[in-house]
C-alpha atoms as a PDB file:
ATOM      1  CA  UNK A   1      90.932 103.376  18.610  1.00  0.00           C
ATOM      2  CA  UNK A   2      92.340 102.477  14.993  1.00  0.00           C
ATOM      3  CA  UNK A   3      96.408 102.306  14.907  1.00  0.00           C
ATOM      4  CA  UNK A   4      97.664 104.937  12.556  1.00  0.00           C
ATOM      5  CA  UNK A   5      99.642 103.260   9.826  1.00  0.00           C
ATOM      6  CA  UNK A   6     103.108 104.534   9.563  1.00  0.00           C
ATOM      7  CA  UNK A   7     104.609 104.371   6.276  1.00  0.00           C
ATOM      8  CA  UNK A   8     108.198 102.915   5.929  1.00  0.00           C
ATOM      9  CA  UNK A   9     109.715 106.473   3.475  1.00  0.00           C
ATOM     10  CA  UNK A  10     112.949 104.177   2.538  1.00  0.00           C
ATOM     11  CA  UNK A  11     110.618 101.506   0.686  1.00  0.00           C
ATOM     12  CA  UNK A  12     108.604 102.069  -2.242  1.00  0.00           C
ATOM     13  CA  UNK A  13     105.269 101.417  -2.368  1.00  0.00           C
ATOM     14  CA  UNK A  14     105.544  98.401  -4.873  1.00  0.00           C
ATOM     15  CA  UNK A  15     107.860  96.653  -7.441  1.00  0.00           C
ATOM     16  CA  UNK A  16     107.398  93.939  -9.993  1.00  0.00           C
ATOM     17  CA  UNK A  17     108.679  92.045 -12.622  1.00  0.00           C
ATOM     18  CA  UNK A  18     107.049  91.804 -16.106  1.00  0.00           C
ATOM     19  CA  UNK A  19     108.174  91.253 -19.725  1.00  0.00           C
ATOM     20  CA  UNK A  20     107.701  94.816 -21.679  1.00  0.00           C
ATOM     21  CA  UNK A  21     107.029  95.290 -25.341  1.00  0.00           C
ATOM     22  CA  UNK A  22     110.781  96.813 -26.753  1.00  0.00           C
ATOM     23  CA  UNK A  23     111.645  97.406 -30.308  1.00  0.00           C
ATOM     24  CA  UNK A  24     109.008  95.307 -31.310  1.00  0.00           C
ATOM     25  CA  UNK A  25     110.369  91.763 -29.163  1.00  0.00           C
ATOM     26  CA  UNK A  26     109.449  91.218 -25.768  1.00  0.00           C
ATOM     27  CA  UNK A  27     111.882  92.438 -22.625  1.00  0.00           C
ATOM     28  CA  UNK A  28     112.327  91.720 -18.619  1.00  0.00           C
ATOM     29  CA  UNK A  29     110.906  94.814 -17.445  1.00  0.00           C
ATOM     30  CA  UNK A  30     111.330  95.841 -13.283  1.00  0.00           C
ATOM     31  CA  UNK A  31     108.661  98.532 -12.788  1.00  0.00           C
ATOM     32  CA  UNK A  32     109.191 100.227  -9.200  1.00  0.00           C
ATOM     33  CA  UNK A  33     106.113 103.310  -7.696  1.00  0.00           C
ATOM     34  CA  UNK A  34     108.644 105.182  -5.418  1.00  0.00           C
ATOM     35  CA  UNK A  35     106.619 106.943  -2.856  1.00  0.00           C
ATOM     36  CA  UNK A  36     107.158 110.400  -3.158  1.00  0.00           C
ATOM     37  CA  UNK A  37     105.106 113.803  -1.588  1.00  0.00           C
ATOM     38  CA  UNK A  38     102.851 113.151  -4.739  1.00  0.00           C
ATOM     39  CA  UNK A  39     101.588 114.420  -7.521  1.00  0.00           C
ATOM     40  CA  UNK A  40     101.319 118.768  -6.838  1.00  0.00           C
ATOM     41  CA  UNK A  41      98.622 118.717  -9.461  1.00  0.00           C
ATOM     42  CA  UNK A  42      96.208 116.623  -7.610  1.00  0.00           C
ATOM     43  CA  UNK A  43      93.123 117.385  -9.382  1.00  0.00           C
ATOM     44  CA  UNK A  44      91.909 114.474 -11.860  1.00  0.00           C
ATOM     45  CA  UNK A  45      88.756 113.136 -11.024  1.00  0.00           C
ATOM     46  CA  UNK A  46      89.847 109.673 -11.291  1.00  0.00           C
ATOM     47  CA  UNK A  47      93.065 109.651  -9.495  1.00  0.00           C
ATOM     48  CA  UNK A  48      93.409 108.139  -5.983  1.00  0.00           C
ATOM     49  CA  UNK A  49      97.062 108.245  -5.943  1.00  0.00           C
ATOM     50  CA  UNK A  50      97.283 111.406  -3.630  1.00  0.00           C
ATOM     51  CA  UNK A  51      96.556 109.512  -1.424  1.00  0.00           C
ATOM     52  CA  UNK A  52      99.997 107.468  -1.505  1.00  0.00           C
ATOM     53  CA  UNK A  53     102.094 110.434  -0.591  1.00  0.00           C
ATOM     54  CA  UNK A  54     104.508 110.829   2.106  1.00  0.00           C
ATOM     55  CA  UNK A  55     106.991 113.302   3.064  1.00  0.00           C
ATOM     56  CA  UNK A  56     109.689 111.527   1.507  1.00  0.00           C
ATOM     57  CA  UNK A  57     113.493 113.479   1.144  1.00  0.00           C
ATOM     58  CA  UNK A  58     115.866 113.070  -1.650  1.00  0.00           C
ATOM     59  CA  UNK A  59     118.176 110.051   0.632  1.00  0.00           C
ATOM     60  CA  UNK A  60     114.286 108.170   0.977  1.00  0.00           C
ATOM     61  CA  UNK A  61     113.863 107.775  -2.732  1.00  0.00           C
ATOM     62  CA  UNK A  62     117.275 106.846  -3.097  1.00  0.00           C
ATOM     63  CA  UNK A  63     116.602 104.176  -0.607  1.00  0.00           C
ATOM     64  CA  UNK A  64     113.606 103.461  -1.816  1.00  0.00           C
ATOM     65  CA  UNK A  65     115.195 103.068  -5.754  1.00  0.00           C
ATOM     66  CA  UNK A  66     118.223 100.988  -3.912  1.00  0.00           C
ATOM     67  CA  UNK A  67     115.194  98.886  -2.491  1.00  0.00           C
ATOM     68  CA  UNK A  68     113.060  98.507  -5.333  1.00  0.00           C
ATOM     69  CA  UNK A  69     116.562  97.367  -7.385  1.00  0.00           C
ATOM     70  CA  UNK A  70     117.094  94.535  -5.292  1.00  0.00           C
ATOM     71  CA  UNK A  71     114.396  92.632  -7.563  1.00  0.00           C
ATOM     72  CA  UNK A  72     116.386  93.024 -10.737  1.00  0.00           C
ATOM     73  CA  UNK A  73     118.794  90.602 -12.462  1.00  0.00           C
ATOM     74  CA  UNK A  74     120.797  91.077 -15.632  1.00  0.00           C
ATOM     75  CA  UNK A  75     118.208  90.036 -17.242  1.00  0.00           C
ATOM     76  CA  UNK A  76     116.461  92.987 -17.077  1.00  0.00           C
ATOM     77  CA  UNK A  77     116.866  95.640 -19.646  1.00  0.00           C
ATOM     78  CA  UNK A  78     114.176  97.961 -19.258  1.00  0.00           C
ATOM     79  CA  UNK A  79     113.063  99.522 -15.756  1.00  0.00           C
ATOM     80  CA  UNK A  80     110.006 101.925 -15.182  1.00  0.00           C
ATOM     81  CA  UNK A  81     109.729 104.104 -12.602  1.00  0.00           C
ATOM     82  CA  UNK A  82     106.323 106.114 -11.535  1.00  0.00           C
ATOM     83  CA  UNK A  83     105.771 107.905  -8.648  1.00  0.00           C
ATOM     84  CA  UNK A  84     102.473 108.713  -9.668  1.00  0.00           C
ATOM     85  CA  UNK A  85     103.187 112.237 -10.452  1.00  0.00           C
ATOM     86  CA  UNK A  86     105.701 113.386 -12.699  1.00  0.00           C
ATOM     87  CA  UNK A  87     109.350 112.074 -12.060  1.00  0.00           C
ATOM     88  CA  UNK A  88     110.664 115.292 -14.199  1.00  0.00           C
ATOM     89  CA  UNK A  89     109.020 118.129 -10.862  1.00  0.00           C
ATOM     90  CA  UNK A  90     111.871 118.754  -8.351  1.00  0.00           C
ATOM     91  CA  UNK A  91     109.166 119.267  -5.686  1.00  0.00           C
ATOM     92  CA  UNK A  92     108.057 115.502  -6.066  1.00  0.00           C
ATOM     93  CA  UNK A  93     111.816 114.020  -7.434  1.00  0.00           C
ATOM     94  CA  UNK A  94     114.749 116.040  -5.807  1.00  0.00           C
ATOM     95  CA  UNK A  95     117.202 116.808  -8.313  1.00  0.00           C
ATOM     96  CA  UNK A  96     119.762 115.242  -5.985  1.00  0.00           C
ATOM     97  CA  UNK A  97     117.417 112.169  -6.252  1.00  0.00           C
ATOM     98  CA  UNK A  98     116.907 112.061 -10.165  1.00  0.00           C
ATOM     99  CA  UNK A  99     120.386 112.545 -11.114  1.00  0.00           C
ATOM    100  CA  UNK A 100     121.931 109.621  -8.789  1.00  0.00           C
ATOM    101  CA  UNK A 101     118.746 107.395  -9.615  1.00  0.00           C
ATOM    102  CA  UNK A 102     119.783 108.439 -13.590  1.00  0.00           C
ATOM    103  CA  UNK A 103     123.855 107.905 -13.005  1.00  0.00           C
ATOM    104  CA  UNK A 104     123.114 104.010 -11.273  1.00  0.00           C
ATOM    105  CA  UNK A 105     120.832 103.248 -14.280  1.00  0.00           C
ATOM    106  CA  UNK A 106     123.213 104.442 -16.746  1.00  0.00           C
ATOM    107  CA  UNK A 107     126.178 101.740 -14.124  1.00  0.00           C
ATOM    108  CA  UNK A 108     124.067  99.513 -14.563  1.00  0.00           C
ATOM    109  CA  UNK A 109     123.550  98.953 -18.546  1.00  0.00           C
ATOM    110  CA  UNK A 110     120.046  99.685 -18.435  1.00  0.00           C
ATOM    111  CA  UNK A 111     118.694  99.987 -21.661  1.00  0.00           C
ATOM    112  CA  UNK A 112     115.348 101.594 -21.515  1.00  0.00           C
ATOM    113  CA  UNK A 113     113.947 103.999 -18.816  1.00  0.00           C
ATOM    114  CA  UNK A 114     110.262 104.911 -18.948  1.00  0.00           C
ATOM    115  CA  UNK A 115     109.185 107.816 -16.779  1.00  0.00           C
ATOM    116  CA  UNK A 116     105.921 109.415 -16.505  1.00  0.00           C
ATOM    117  CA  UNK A 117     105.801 113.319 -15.974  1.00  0.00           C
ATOM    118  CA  UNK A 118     102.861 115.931 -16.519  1.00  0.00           C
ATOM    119  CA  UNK A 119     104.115 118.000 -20.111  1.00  0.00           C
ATOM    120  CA  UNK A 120     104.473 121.523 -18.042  1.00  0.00           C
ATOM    121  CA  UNK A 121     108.047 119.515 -16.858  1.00  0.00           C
ATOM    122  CA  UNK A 122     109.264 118.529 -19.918  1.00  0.00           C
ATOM    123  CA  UNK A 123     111.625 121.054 -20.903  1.00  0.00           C
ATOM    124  CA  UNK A 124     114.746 120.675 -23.036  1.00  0.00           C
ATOM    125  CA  UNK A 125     117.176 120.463 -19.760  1.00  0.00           C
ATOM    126  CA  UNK A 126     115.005 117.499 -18.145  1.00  0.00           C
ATOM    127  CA  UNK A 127     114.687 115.788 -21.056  1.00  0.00           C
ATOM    128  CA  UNK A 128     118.350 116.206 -22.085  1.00  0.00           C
ATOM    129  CA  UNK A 129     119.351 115.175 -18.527  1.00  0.00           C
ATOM    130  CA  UNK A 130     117.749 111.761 -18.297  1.00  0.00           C
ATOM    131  CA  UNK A 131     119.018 111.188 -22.465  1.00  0.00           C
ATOM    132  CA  UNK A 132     122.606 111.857 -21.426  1.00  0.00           C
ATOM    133  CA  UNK A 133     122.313 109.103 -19.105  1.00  0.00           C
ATOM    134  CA  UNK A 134     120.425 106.150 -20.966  1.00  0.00           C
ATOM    135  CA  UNK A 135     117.408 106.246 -23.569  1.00  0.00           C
ATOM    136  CA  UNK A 136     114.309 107.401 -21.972  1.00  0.00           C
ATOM    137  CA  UNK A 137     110.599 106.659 -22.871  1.00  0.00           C
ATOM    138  CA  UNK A 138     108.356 110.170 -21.524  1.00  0.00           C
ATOM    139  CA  UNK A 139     105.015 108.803 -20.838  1.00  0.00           C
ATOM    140  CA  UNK A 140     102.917 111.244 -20.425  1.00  0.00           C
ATOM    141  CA  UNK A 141      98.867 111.148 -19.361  1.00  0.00           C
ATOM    142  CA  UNK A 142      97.322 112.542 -22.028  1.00  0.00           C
ATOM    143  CA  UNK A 143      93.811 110.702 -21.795  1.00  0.00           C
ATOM    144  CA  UNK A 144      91.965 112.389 -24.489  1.00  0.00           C
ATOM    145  CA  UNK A 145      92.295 114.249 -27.761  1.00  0.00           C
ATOM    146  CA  UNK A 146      89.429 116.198 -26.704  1.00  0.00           C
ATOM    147  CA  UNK A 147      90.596 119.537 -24.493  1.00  0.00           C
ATOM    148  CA  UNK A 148      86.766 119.588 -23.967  1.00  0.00           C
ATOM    149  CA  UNK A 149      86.455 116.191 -21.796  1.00  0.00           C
ATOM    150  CA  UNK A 150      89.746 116.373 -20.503  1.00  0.00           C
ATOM    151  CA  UNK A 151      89.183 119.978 -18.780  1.00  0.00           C
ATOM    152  CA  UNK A 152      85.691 119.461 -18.081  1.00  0.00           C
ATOM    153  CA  UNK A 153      85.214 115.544 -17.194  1.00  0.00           C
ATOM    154  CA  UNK A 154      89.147 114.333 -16.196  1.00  0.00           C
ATOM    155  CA  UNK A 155      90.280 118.381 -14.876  1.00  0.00           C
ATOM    156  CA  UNK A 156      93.836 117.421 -16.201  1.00  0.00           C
ATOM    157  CA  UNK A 157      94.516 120.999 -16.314  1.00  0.00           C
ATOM    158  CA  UNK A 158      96.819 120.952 -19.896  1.00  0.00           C
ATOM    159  CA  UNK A 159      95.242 121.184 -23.439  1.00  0.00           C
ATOM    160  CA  UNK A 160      96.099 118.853 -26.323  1.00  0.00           C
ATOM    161  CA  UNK A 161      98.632 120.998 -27.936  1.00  0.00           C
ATOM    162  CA  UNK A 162     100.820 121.261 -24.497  1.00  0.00           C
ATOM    163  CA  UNK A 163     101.070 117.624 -24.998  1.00  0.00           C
ATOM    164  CA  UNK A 164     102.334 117.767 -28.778  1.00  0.00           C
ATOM    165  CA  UNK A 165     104.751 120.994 -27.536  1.00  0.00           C
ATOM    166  CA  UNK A 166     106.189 118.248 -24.823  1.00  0.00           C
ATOM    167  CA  UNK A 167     106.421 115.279 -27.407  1.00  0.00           C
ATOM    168  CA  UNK A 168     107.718 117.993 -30.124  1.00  0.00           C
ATOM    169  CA  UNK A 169     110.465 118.773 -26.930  1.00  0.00           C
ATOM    170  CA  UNK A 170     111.379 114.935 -26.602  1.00  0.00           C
ATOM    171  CA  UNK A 171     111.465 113.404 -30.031  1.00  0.00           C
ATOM    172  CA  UNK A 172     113.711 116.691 -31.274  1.00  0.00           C
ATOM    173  CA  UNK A 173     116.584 115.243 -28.471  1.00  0.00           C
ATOM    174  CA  UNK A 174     115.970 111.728 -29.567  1.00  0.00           C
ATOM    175  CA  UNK A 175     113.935 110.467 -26.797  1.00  0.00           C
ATOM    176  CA  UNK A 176     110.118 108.175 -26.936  1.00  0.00           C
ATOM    177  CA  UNK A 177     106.936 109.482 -25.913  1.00  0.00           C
ATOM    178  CA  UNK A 178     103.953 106.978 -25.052  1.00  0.00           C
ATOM    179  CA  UNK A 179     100.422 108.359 -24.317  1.00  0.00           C
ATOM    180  CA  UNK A 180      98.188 107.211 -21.782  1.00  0.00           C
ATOM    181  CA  UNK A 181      94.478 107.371 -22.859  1.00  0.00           C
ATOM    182  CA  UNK A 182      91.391 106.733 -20.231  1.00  0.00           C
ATOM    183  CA  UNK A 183      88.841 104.319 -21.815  1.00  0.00           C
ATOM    184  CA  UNK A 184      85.673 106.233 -20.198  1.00  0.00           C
ATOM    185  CA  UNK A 185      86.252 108.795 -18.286  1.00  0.00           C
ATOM    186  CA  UNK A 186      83.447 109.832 -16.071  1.00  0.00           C
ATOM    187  CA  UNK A 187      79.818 111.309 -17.111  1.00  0.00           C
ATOM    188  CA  UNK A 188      80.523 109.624 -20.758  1.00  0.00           C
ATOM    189  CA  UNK A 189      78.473 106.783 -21.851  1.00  0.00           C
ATOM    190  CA  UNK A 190      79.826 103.384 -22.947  1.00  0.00           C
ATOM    191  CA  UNK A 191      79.637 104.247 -26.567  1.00  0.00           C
ATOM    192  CA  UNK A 192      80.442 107.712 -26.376  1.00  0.00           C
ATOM    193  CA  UNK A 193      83.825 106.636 -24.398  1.00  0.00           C
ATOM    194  CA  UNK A 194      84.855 103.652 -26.968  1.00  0.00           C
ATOM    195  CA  UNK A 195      84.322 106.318 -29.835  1.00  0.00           C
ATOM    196  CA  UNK A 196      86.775 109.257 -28.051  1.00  0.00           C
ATOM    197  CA  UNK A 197      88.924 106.553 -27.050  1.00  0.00           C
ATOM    198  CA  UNK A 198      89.612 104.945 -30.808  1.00  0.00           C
ATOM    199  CA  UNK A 199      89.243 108.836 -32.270  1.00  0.00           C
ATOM    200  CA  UNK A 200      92.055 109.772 -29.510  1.00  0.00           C
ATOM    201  CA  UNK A 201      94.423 107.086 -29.630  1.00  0.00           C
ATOM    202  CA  UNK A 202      94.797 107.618 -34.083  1.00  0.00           C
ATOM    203  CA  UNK A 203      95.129 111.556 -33.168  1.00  0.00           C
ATOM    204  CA  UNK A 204      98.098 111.202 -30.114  1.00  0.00           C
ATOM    205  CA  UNK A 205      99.491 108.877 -32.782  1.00  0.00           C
ATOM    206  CA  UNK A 206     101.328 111.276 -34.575  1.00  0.00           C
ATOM    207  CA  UNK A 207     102.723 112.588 -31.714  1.00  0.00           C
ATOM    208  CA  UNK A 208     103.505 109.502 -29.207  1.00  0.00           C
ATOM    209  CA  UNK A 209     105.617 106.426 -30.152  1.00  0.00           C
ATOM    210  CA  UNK A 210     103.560 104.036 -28.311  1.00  0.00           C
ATOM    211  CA  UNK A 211     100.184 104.348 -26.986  1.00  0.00           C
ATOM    212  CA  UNK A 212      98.589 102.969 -23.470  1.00  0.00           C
ATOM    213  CA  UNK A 213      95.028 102.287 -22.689  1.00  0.00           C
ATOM    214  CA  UNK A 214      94.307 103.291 -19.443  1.00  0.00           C
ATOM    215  CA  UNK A 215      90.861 101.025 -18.250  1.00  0.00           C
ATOM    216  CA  UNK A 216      88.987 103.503 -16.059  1.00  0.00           C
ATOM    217  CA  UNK A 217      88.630 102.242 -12.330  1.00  0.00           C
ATOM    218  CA  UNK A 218      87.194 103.277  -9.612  1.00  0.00           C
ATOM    219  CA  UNK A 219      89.743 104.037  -6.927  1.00  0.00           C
ATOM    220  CA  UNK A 220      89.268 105.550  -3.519  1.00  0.00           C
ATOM    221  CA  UNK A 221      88.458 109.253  -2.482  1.00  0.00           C
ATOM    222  CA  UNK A 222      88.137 109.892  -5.850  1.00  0.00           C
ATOM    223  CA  UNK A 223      85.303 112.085  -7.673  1.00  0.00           C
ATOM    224  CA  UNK A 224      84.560 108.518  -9.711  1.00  0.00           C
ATOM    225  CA  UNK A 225      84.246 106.797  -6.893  1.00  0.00           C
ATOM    226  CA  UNK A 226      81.565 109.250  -4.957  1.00  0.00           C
ATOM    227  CA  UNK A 227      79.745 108.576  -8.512  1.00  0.00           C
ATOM    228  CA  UNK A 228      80.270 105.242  -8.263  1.00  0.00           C
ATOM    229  CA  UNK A 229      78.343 104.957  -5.090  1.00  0.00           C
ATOM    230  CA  UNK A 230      75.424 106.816  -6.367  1.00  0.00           C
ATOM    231  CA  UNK A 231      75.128 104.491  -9.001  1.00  0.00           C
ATOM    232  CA  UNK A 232      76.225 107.259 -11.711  1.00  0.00           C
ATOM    233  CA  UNK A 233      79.367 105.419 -12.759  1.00  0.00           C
ATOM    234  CA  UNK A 234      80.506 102.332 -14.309  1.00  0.00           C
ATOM    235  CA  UNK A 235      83.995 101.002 -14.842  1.00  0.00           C
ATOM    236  CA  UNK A 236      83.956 100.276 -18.808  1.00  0.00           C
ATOM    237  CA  UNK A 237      83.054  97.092 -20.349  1.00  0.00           C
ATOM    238  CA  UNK A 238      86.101  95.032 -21.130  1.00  0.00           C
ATOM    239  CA  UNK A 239      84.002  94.137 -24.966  1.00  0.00           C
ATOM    240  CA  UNK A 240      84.664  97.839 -25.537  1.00  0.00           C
ATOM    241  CA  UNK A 241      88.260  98.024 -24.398  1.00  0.00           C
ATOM    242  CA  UNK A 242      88.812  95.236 -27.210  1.00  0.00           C
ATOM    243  CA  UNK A 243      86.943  97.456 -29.510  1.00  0.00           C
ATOM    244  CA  UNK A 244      89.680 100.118 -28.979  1.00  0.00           C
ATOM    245  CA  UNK A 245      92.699  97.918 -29.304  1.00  0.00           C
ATOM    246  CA  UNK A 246      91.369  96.393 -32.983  1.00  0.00           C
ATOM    247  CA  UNK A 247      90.479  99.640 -34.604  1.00  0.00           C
ATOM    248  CA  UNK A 248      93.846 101.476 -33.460  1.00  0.00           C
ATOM    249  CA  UNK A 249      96.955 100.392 -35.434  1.00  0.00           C
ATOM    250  CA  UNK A 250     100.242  99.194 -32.934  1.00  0.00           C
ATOM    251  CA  UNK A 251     101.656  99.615 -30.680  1.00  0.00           C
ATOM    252  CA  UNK A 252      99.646 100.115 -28.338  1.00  0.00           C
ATOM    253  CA  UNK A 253      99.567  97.983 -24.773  1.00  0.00           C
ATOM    254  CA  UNK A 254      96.747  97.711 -21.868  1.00  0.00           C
ATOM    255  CA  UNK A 255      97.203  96.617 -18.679  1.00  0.00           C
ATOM    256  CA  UNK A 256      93.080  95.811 -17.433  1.00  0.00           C
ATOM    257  CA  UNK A 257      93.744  96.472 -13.802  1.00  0.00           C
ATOM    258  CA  UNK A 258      91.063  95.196 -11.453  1.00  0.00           C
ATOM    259  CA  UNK A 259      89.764  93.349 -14.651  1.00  0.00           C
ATOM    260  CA  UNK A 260      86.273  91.337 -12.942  1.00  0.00           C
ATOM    261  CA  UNK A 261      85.677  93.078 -10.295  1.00  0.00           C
ATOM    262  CA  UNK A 262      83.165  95.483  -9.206  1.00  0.00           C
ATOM    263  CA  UNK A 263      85.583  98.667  -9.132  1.00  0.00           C
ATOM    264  CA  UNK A 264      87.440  97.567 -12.526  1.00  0.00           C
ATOM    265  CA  UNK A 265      86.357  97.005 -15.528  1.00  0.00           C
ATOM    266  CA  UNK A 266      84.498  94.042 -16.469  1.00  0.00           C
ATOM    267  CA  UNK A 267      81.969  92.230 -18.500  1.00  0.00           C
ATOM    268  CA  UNK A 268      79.291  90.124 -16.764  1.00  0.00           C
ATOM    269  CA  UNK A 269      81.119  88.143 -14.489  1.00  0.00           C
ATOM    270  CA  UNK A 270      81.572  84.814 -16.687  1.00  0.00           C
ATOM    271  CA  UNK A 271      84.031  85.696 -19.058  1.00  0.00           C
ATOM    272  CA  UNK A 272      85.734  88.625 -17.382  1.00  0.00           C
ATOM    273  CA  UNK A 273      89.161  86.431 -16.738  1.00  0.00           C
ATOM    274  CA  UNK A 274      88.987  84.624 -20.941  1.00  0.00           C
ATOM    275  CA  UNK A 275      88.835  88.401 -22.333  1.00  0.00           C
ATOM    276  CA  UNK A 276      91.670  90.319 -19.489  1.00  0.00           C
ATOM    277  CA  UNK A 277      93.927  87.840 -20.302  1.00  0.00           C
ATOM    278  CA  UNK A 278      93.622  88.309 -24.266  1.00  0.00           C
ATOM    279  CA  UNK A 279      94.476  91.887 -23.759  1.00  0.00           C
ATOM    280  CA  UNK A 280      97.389  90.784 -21.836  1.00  0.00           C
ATOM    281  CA  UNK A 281      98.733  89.098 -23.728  1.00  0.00           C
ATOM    282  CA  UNK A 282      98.185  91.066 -26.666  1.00  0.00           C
ATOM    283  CA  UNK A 283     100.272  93.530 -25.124  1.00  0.00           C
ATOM    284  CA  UNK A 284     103.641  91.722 -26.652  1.00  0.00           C
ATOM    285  CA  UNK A 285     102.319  90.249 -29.163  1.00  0.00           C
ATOM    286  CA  UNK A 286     100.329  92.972 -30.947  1.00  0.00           C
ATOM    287  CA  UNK A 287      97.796  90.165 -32.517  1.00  0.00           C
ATOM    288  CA  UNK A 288      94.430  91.129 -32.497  1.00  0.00           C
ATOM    289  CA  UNK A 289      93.579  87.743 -34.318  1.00  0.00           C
ATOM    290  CA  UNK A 290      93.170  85.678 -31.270  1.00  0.00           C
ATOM    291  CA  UNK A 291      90.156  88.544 -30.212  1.00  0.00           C
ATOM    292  CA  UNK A 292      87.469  87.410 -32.814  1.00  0.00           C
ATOM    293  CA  UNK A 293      87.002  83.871 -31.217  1.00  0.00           C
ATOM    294  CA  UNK A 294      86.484  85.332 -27.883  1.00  0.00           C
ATOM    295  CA  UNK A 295      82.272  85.353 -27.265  1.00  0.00           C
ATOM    296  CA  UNK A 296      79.729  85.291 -24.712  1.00  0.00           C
ATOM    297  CA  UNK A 297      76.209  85.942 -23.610  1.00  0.00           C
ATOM    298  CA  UNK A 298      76.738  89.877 -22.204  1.00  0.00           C
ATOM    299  CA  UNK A 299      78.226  90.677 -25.609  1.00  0.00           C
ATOM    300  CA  UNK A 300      74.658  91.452 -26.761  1.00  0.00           C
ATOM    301  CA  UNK A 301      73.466  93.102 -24.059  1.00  0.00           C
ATOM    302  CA  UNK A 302      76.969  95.485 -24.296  1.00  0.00           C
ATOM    303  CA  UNK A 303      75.732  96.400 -27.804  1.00  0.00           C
ATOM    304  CA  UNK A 304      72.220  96.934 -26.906  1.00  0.00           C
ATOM    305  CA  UNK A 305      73.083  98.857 -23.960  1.00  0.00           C
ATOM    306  CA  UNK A 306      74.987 101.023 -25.944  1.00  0.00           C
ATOM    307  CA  UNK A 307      72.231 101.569 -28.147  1.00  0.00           C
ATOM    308  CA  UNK A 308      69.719 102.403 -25.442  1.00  0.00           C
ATOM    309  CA  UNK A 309      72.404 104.840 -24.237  1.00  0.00           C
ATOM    310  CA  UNK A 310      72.294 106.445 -28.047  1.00  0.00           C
ATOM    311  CA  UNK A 311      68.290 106.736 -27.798  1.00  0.00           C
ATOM    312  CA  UNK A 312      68.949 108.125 -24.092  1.00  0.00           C
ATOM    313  CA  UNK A 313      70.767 111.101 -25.689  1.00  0.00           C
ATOM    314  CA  UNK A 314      73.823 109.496 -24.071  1.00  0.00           C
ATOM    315  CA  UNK A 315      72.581 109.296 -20.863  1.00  0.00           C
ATOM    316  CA  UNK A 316      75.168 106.406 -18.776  1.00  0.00           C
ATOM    317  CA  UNK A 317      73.038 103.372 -18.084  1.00  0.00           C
ATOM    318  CA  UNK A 318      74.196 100.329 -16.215  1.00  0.00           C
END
């Protein structure tokens, strides 16, 4: 009989160190996922994060935050911290946890704090509590411009204007707003998914300082991933997620998670590692230049896929 695996609530599920785009210059960045009860929405088809949740009290997360810390130096400057939820709900963050996390920060000369938080908690006393302590970057999942995929393909259960009402909120107290966008959500085809991605990312701009494009994977006990298996899913072509980043003016960063491999998005196997790291490194330097001399056999059959896909009536084809 399988051990069950007993989760340590006083260490968070993962930190890192990175180098974050800030002010236009790169920045040491600590990014910590605090394991919290999780995300009380718990609906989007794509999200396997539920999954992470644990009973986890206000003196855990604290622990957890004092844990995750431990990796920073003074040369950080900005630190993110998801709990892959929303920080800003007092079911999933304590109140007691949020304010001491906010008052160490603010010790601690921290000069950027990005949160992520669903836009029915952004209210002008959350946003005004984490701004009193340090500046604060709201990132918030927006996915799509269109209400019609997000309700009916993603089930993120807010329209596009509760977004702008929640980035209206923050940028009237002086605080940033980035926007996540899903290249391909499911039952969209390749094309279909590059086009509401490019048409998505130039409408959040007006309302989000920075914009992040999310590469759809597939992650456990998921709706994507029970498509997935039937063969009715794939993750999007990384070709298309460069597609995205040249037509949409800066900045905007991408992070291709699981970039080559079956569940992430990829190209054809060959060239999968030459075109994730471009977008990487894109991320601080904003240069889509060094993206024209990138090339390989599966570009064509991306663009001719996509063009079977048109005849198909946008039927998803593999």
């Amino acid at each position: 009989m399988a051990k069950e695996r007993v989760l340590d609530l006083r260490r968070p599920v993962t930190t890192w160190r990175s180098q974050d785009l800030q002010d236009g210059r790169p920045a040491e960045s600590l990014t910590m996922i605090l394991r919290t009860v999780g995300c009380r929405w718990n609906r989007c088809t794509m999200c396997g994060y539920a999954s992470e949740g644990a009973p986890a009290t206000a003196q855990d997360l604290i622990a957890q935050f004092e844990c995750a810390m431990e990796r920073s130096s003074s040369e950080v400057s900005v630190v993110k911290i998801y709990t892959s939820g929303s920080f800003l709900d007092p079911v999933e963050m304590p109140v007691e946890a949020r304010d001491e996390i906010l008052k160490r920060l603010k010790g601690l000369g921290i000069k950027k704090l990005v949160i992520e938080t669903r836009p029915e908690y952004v209210t002008p006393q959350t946003v005004e509590i984490c701004l009193t302590h340090l500046p604060t970057e709201f990132a918030i999942g927006l996915e799509t411009a269109s209400d019609l995929i997000r309700e009916n393909a993603i089930r993120k259960g807010f329209t596009f204007q509760d977004f702008a009402d929640a980035s209206e909120a923050v940028h009237r107290q002086g605080g940033r707003v980035k926007a996540y966008l899903l290249l391909k959500p499911p039952l969209l085809s390749e094309g279909l998914a590059m086009r509401d991605a490019i048409a998505s990312a130039r409408a959040a701009r007006d309302h989000a300082d920075i914009l992040s494009l999310n590469l759809c994977n597939v992650q456990r006990n998921t709706v994507v991933e029970r498509m997935w298996e039937r063969g009715e899913f794939r993750p999007p072509w990384l070709w298309s997620a460069l597609e995205v980043l040249k037509s949409v003016p800066g900045p905007i960063v991408c992070d291709p998670v699981g970039a080559g491999t079956r569940r992430g998005p990829h190209n054809c196997g060959e060239c999968d590692d030459a075109v994730a790291e471009a977008i990487r490194t894109h991320v601080l330097s904003q240069d889509v230049a060094p993206f024209q001399s990138l090339d390989c056999k599966c570009k064509s059959t991306w663009r001719e896929l996509m063009e079977v896909e048109e005849q198909s009536f946008g039927t998803p084809l593999f």
